[in-house]
C-alpha atoms as a PDB file:
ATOM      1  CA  UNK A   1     -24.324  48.045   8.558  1.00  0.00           C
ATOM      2  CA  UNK A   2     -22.256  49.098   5.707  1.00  0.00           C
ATOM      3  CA  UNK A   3     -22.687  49.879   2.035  1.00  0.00           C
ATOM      4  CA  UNK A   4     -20.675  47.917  -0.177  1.00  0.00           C
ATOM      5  CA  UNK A   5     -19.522  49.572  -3.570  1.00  0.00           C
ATOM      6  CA  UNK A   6     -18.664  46.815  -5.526  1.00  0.00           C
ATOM      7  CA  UNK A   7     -16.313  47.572  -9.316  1.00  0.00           C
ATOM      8  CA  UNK A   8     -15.364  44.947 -11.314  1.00  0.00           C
ATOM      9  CA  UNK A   9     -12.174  45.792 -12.564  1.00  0.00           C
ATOM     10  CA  UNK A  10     -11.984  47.274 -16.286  1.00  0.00           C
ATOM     11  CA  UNK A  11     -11.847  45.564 -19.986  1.00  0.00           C
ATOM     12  CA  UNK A  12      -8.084  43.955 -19.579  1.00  0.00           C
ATOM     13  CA  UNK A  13      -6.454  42.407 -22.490  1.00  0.00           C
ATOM     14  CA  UNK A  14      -7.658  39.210 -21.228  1.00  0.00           C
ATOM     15  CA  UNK A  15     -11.464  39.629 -21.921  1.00  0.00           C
ATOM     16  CA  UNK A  16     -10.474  40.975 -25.480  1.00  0.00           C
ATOM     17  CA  UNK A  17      -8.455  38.328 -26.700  1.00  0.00           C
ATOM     18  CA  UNK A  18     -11.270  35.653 -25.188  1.00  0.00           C
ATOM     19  CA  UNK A  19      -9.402  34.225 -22.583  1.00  0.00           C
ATOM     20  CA  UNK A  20      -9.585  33.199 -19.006  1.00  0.00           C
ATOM     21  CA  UNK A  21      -7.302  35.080 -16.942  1.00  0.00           C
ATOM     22  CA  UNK A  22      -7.791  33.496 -13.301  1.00  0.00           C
ATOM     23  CA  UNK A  23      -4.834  34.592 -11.749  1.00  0.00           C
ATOM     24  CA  UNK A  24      -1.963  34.504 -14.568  1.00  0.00           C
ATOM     25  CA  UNK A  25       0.141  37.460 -14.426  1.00  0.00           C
ATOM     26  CA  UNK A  26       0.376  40.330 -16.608  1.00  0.00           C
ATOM     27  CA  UNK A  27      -3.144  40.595 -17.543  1.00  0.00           C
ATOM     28  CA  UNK A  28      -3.643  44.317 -18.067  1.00  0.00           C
ATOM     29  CA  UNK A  29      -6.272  46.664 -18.539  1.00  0.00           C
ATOM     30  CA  UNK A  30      -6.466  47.300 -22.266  1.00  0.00           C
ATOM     31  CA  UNK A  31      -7.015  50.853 -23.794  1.00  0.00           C
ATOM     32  CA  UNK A  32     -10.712  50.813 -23.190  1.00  0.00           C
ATOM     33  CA  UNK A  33     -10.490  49.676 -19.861  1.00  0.00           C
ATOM     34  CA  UNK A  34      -8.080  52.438 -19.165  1.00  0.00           C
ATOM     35  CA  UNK A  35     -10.686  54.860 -19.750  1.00  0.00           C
ATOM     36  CA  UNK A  36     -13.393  53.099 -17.472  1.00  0.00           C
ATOM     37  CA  UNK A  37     -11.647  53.354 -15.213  1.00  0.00           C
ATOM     38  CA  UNK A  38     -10.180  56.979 -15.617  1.00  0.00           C
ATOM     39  CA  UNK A  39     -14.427  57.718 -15.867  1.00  0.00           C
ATOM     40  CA  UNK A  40     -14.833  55.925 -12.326  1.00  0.00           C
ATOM     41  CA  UNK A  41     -14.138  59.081  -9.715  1.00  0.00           C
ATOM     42  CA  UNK A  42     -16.463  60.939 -11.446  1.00  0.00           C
ATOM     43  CA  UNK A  43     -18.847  58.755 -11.333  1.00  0.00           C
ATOM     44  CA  UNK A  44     -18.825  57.619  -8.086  1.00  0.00           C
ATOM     45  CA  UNK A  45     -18.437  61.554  -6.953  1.00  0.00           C
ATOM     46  CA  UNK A  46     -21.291  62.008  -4.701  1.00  0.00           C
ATOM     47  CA  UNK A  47     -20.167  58.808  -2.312  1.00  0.00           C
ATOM     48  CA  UNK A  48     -18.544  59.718   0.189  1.00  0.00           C
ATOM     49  CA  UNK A  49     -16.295  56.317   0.625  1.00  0.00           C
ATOM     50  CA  UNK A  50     -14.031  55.661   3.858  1.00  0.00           C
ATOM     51  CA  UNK A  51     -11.964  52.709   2.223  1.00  0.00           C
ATOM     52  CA  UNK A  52     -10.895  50.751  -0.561  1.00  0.00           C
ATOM     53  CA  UNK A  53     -10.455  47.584  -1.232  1.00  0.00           C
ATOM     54  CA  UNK A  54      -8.869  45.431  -3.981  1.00  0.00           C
ATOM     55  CA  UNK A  55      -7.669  42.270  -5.754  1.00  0.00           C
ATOM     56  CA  UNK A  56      -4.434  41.643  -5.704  1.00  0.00           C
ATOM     57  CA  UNK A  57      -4.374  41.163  -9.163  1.00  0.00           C
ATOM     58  CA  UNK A  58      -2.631  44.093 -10.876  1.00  0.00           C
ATOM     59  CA  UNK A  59      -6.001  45.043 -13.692  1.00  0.00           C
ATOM     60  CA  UNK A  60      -8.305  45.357 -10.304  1.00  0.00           C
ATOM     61  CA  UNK A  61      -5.495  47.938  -8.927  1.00  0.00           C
ATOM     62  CA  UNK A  62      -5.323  49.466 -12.447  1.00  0.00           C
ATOM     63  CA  UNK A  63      -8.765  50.070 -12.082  1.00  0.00           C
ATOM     64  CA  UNK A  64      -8.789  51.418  -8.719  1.00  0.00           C
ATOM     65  CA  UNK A  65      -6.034  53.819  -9.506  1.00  0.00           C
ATOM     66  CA  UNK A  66      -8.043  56.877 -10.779  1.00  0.00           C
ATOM     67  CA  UNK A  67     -10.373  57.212  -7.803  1.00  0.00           C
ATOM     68  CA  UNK A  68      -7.135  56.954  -5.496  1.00  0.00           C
ATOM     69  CA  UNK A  69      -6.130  59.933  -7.045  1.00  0.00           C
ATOM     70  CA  UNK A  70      -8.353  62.002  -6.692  1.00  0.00           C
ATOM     71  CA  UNK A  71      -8.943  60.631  -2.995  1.00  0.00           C
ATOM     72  CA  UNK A  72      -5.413  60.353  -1.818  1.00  0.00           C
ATOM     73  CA  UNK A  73      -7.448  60.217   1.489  1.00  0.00           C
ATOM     74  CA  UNK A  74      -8.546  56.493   0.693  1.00  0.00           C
ATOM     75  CA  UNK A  75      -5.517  54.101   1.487  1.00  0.00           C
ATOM     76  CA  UNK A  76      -6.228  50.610  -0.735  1.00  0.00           C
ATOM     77  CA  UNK A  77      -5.647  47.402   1.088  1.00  0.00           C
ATOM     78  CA  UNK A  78      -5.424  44.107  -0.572  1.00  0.00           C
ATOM     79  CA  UNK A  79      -7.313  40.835   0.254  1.00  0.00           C
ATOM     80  CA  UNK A  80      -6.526  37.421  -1.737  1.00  0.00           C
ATOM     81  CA  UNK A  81      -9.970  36.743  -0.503  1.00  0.00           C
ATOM     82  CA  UNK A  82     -11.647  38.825  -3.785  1.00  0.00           C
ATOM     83  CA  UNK A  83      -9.263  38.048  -5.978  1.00  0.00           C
ATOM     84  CA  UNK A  84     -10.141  35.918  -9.239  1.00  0.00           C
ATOM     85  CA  UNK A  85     -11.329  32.333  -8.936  1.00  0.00           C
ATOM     86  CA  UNK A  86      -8.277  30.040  -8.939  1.00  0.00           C
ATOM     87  CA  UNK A  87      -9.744  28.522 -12.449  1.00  0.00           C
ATOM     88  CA  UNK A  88      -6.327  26.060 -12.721  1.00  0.00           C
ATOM     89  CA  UNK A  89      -5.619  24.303 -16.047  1.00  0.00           C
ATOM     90  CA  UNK A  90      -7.935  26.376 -17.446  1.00  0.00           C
ATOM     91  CA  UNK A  91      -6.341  29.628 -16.662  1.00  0.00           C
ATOM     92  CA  UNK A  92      -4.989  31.143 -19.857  1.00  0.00           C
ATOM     93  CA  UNK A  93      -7.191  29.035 -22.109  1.00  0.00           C
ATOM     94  CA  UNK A  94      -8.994  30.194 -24.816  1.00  0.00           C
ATOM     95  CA  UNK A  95     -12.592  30.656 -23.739  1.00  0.00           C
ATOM     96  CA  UNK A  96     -13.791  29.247 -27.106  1.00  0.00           C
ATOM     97  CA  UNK A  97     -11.710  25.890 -26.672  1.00  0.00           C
ATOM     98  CA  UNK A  98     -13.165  25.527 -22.988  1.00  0.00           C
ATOM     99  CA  UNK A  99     -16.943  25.413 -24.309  1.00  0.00           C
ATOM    100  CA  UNK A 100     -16.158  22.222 -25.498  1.00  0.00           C
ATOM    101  CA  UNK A 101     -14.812  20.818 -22.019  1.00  0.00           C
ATOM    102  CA  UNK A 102     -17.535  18.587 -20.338  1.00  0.00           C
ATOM    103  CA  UNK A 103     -16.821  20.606 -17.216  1.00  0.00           C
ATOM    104  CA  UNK A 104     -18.365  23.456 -18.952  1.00  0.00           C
ATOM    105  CA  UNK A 105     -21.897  22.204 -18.499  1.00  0.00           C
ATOM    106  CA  UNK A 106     -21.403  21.689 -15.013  1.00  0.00           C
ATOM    107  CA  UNK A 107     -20.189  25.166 -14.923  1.00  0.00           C
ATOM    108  CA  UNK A 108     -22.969  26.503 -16.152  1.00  0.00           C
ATOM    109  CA  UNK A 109     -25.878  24.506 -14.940  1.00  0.00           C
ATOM    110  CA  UNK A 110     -24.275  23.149 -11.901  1.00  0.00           C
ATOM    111  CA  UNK A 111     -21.522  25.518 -10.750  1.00  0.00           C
ATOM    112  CA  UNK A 112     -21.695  24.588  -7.142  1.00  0.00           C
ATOM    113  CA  UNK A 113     -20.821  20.709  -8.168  1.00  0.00           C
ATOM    114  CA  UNK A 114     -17.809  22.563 -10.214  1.00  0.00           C
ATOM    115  CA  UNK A 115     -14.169  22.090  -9.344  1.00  0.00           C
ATOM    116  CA  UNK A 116     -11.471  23.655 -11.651  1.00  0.00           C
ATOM    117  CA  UNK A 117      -9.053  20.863 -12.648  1.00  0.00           C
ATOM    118  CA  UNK A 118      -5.548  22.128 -10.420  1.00  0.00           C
ATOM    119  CA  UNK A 119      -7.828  25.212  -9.233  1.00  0.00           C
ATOM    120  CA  UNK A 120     -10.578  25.610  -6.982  1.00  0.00           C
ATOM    121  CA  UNK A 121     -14.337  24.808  -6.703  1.00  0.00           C
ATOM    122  CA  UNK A 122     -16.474  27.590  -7.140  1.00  0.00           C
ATOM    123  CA  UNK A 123     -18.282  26.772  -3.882  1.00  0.00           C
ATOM    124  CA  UNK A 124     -14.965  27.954  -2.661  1.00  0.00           C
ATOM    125  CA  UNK A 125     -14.754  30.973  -4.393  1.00  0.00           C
ATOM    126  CA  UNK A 126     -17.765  32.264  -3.167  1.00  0.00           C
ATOM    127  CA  UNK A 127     -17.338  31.285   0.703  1.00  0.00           C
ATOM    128  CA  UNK A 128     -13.908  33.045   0.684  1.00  0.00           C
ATOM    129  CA  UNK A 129     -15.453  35.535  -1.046  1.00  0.00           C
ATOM    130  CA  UNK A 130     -18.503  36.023   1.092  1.00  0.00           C
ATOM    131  CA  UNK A 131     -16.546  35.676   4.451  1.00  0.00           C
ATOM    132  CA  UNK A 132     -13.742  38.445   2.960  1.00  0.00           C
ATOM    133  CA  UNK A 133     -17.105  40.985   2.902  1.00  0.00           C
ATOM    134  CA  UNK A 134     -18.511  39.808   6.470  1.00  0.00           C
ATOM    135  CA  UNK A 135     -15.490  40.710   7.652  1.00  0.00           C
ATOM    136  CA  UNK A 136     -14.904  43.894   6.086  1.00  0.00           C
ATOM    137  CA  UNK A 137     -18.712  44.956   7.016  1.00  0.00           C
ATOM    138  CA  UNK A 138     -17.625  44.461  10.716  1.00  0.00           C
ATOM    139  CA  UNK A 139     -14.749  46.598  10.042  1.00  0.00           C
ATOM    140  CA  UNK A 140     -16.255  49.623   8.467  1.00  0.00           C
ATOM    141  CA  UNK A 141     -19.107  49.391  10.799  1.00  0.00           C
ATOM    142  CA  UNK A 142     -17.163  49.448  14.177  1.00  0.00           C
ATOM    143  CA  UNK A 143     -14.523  51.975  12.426  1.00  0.00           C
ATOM    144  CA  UNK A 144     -16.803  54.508  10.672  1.00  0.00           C
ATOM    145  CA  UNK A 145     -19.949  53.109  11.714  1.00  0.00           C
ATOM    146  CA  UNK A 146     -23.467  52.182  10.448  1.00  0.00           C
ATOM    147  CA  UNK A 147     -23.934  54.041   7.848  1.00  0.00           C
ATOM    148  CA  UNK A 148     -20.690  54.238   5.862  1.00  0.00           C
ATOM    149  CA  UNK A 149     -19.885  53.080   2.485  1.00  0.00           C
ATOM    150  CA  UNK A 150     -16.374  51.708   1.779  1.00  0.00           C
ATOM    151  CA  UNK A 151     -15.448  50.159  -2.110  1.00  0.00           C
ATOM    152  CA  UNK A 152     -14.295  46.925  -3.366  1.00  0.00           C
ATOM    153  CA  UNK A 153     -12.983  46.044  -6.683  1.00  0.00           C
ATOM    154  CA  UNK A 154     -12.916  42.620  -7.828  1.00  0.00           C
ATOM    155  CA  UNK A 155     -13.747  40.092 -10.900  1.00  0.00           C
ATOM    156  CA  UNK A 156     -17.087  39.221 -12.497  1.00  0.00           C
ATOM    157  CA  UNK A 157     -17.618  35.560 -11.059  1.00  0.00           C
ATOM    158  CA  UNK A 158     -16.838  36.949  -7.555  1.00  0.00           C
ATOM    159  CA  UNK A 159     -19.067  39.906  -7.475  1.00  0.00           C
ATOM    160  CA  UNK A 160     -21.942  37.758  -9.287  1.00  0.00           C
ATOM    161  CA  UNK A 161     -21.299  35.074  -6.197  1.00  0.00           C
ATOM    162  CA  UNK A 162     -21.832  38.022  -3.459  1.00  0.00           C
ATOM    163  CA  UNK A 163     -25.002  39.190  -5.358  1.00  0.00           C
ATOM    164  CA  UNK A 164     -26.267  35.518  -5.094  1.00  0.00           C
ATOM    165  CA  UNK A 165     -25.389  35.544  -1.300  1.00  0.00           C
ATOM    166  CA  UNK A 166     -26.883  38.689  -1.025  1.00  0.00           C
ATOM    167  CA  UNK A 167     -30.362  37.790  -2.446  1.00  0.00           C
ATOM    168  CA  UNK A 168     -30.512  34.550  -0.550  1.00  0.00           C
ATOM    169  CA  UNK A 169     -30.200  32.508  -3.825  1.00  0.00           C
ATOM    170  CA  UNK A 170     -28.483  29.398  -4.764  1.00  0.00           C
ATOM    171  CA  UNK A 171     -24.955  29.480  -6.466  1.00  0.00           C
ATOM    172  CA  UNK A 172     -26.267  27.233  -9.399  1.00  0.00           C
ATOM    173  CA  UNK A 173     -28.852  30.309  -9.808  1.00  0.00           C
ATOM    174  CA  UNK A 174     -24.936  32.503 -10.066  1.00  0.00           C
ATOM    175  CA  UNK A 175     -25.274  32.240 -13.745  1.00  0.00           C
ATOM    176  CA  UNK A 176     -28.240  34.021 -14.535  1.00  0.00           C
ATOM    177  CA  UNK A 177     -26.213  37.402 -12.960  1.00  0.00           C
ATOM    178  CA  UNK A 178     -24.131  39.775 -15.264  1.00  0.00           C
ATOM    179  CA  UNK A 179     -21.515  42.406 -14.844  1.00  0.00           C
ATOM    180  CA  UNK A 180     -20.044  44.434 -17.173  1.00  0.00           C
ATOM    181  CA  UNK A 181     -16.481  45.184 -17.000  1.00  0.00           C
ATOM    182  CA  UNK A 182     -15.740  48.419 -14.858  1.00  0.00           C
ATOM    183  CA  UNK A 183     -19.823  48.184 -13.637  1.00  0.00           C
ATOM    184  CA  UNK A 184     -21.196  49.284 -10.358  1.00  0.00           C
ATOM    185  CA  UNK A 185     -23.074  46.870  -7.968  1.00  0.00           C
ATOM    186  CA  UNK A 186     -23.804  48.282  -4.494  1.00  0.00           C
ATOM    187  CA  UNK A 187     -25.317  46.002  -1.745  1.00  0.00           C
ATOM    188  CA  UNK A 188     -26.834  47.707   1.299  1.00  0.00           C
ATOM    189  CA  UNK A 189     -25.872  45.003   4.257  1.00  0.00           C
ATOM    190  CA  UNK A 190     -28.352  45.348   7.306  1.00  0.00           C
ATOM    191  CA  UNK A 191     -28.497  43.515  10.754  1.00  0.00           C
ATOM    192  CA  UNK A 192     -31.361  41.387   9.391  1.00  0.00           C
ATOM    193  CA  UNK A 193     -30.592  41.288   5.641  1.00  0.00           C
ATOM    194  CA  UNK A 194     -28.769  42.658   2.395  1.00  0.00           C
ATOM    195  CA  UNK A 195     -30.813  44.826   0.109  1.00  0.00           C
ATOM    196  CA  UNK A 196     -29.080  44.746  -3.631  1.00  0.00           C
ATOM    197  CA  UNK A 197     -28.945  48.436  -4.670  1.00  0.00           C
ATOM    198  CA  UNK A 198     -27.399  48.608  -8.041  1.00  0.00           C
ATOM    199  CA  UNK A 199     -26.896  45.634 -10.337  1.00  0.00           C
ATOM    200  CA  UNK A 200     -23.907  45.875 -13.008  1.00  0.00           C
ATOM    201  CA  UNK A 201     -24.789  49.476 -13.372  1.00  0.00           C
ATOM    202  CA  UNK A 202     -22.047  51.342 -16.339  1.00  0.00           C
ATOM    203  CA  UNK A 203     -24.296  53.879 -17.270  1.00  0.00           C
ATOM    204  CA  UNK A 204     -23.954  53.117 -20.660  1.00  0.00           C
ATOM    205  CA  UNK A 205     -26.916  51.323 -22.481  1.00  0.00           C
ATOM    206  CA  UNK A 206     -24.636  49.643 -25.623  1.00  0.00           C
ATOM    207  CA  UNK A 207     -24.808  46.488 -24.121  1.00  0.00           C
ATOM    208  CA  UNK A 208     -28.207  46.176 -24.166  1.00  0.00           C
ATOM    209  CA  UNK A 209     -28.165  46.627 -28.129  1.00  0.00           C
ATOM    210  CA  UNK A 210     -29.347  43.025 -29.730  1.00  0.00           C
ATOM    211  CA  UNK A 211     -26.438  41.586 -31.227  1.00  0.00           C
ATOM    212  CA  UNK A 212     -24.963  37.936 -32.422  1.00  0.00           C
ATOM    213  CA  UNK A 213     -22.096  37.650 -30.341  1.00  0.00           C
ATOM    214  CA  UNK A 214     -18.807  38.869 -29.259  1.00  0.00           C
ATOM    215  CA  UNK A 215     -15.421  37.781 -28.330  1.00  0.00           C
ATOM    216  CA  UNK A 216     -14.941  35.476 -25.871  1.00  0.00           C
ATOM    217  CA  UNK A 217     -18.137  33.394 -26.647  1.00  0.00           C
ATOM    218  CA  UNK A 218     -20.743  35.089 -25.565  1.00  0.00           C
ATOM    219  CA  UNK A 219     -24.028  34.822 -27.752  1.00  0.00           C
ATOM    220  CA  UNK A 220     -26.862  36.357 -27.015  1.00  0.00           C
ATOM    221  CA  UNK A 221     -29.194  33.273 -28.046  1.00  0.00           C
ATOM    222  CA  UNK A 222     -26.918  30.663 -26.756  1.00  0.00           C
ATOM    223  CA  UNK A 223     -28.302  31.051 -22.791  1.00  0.00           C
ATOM    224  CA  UNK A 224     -24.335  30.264 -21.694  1.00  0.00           C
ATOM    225  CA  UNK A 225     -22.688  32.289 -18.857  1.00  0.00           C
ATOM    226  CA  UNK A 226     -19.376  33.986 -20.239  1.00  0.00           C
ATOM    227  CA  UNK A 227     -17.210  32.034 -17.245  1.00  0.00           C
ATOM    228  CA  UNK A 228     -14.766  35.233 -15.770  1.00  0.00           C
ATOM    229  CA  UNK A 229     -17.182  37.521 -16.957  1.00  0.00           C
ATOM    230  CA  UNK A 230     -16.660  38.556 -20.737  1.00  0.00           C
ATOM    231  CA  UNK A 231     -15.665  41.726 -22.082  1.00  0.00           C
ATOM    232  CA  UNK A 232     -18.811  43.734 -22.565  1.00  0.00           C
ATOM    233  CA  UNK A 233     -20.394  46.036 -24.612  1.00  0.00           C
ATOM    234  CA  UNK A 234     -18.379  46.329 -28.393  1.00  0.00           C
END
């Protein structure tokens, strides 16, 4: 079956300023995030790729943009399916203020209990999410056959949720997984089972420099999930 290249979309403005996109409009990629993504077609160069997919959320398309360029070949089609989790009330919150919701600890130690006040439950999220790359598998496979690899850009909780599904673990286990903005994660799909290939791959080895914390709450002794994925490396 096929190979799923997996980006998560670059550093938006969003993930700097500490808050949780979801869905709200506007949210662009921020300088930084420009130049992931400008870095992307070379560094996906030697895969030959028959399609793209993307969010329909304009800082996944941002991202994409680049490697459409240089393969005007690749036509990218949208699916709501990978787009952000519908967080709700909390979309557009400060990330900082939400850590102090009691939700939050269901979020993090519970996340398949977890149901976004006006939004979604992640269970949700991930069986859309799931089904959206089932489908597309079938696709690629019957179009371009077996062996063919085909890309995907999304958002961090969704791509963590498809490496859960793809290792056979729990979604409250979801929260242990992290991917960098603009990282890599490939998943080999196979008649009889997924085999996870890359993991949040960026090439770039800053993030795993020891530090206190950054912006949007993430602390490095603190054991909490960044929910939406964080901003990265400083």
């Amino acid at each position: 079956m096929a190979t799923l290249i997996l980006v998560r979309h670059g550093r938006s403005t969003a993930n700097t300023s500490g808050v949780l996109a979801g869905w709200t409009p506007g949210v662009l990629l921020d300088e930084r995030g420009a130049e992931q993504a400008a870095a992307l077609p070379k560094r996906l160069a030697g895969v030959p790729l028959v399609a793209a997919v993307t969010s329909p959320l304009e800082r996944c398309r941002q991202t994409l943009e680049p490697l459409l360029d240089a393969r005007p070949e690749l036509k990218p089609v949208s699916d709501e399916r990978i787009g952000e989790c519908h967080y709700g009330d909390w979309s557009g919150r400060k990330l900082a203020e939400l850590a102090a919701e009691p939700l939050m600890e269901v979020v993090q130690h519970h996340p398949s209990a977890a149901t976004f006040p006006g939004g979604e439950s992640m269970r949700a999220m991930q069986a859309r999410a799931v089904e959206a790359v089932r489908d597309w598998n079938a696709t690629i496979d019957a179009e371009h056959g077996e062996h063919a690899a085909y890309v995907m850009c999304s958002h961090g909780d969704i791509i963590k949720s498809l490496v859960a599904d793809a290792l056979g673990i729990h979604l409250d286990m979801f929260q242990r997984i992290h991917v960098e903005p603009c990282s890599i994660t490939a998943i080999r799909y196979t008649r009889t089972r997924p085999f996870l290939l890359r993991l949040g791959d960026t090439g770039d080895f800053a993030s795993l420099v020891p530090r206190d914390s950054t912006e949007g709450g993430e602390d490095g002794d603190s054991g909490a999930a960044v929910v939406g994925g964080g901003a990265g490396a400083p």
